[in-house]
Protein backbone atom coordinates (compact mmCIF):
# COMPACT_ATOMS: atom_id res chain seq x y z
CA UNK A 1 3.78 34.35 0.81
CA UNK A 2 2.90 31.17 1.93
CA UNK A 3 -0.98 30.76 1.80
CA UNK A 4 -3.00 28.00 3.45
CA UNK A 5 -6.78 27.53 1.77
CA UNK A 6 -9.53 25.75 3.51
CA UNK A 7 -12.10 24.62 1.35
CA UNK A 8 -9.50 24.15 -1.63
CA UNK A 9 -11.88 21.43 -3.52
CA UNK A 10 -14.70 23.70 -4.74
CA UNK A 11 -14.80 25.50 -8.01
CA UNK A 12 -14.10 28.78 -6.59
CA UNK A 13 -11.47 28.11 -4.00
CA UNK A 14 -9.79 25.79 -6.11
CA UNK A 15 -9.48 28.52 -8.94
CA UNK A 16 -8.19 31.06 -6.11
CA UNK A 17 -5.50 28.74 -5.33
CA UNK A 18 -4.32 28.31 -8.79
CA UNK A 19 -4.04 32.02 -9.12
CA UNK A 20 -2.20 32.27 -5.92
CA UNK A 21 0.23 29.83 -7.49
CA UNK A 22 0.19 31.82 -10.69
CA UNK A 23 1.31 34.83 -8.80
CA UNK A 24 4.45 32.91 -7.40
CA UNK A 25 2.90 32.00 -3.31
CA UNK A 26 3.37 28.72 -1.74
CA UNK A 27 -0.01 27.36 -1.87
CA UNK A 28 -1.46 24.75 0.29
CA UNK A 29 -5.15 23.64 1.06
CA UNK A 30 -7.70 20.83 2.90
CA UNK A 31 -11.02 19.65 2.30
CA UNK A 32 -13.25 17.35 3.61
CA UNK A 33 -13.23 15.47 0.65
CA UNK A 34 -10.37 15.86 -1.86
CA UNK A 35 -10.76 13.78 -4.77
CA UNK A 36 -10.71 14.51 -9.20
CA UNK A 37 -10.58 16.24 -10.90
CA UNK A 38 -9.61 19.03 -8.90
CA UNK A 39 -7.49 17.24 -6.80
CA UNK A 40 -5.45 16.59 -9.79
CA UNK A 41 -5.60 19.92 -11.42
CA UNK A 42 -4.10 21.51 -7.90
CA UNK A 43 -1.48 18.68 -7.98
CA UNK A 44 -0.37 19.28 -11.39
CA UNK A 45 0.14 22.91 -10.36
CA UNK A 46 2.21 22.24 -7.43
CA UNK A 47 -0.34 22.71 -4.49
CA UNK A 48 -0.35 20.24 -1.88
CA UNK A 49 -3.53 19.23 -0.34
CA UNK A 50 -4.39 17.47 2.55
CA UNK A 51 -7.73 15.50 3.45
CA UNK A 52 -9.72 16.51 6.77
CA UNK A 53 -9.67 19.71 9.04
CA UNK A 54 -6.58 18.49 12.00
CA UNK A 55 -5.42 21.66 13.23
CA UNK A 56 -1.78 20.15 12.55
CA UNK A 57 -1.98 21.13 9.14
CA UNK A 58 -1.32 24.87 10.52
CA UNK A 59 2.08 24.02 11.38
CA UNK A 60 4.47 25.20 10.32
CA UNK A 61 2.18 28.38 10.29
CA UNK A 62 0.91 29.47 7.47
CA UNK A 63 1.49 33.77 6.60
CA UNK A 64 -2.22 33.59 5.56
CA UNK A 65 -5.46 31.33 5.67
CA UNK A 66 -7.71 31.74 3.06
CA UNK A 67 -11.19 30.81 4.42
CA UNK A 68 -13.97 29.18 2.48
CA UNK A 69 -17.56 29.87 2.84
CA UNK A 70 -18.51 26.31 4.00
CA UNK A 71 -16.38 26.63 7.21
CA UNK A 72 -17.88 27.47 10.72
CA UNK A 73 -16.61 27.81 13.75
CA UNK A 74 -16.22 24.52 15.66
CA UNK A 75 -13.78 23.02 12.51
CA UNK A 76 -10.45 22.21 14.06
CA UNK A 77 -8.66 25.02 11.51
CA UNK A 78 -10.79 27.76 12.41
CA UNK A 79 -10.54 27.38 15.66
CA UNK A 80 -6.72 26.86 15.79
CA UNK A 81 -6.70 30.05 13.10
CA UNK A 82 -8.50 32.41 15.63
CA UNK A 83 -6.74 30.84 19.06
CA UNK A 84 -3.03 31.14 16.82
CA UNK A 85 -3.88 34.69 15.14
CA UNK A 86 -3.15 33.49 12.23
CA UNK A 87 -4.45 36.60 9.58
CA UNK A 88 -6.77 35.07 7.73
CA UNK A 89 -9.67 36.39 4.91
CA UNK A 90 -12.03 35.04 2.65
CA UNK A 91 -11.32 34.27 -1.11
CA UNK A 92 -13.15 37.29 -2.51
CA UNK A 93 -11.33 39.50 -0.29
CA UNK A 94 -8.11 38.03 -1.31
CA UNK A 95 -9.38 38.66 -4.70
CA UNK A 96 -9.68 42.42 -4.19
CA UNK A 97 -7.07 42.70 -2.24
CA UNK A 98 -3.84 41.11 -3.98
CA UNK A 99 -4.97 40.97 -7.98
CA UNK A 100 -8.03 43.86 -8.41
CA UNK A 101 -6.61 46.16 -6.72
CA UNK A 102 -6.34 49.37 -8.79
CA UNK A 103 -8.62 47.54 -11.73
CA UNK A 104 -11.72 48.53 -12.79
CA UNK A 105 -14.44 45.65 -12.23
CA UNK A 106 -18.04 45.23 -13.38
């Protein structure tokens, strides 16, 4: 699966993205700021980033946008995410959804 994450510079969603990679998806991401050392933690794993919200980035289109918290409607991605119906989540849904499922969690 080929998974787009917005946000991909914070603890969290850069974590989620290095388990997505773990798991064998095609992981991309943008921030508004990408810099080290988590820039260079999601490089070393093979995840490309890009800097800035253009709605370009959504092409070719992704099979699923992982949204972070900090976004709101009016960025460029979400917009072009809910115009394109492009399925999208947030991470701790993906979290449920594709690695606890059928665990028990605390």
């Amino acid at each position: 699966m080929r998974i787009h994450i917005l946000g991909i510079c914070g603890t969290f969603m850069g974590g989620l993205a290095m388990l997505a990679r773990s798991l064998g998806h095609e992981v991309t991401g943008s921030d508004a700021n990408v810099y080290p050392p988590m820039s260079t933690l999601l490089e070393k794993q093979g995840i490309d980033l890009i800097q800035g919200y253009d709605a370009s980035q959504l092409d070719p289109q992704p099979d699923l946008v992982i949204i972070g918290n900090a976004m709101t409607r009016g960025n460029p991605c979400v917009e072009a995410v809910l115009e394109k119906n492009i399925p999208f989540m947030s991470g701790p849904q993906w979290l449920h959804d594709f690695v606890l499922r059928d665990r028990w969690v605390l």
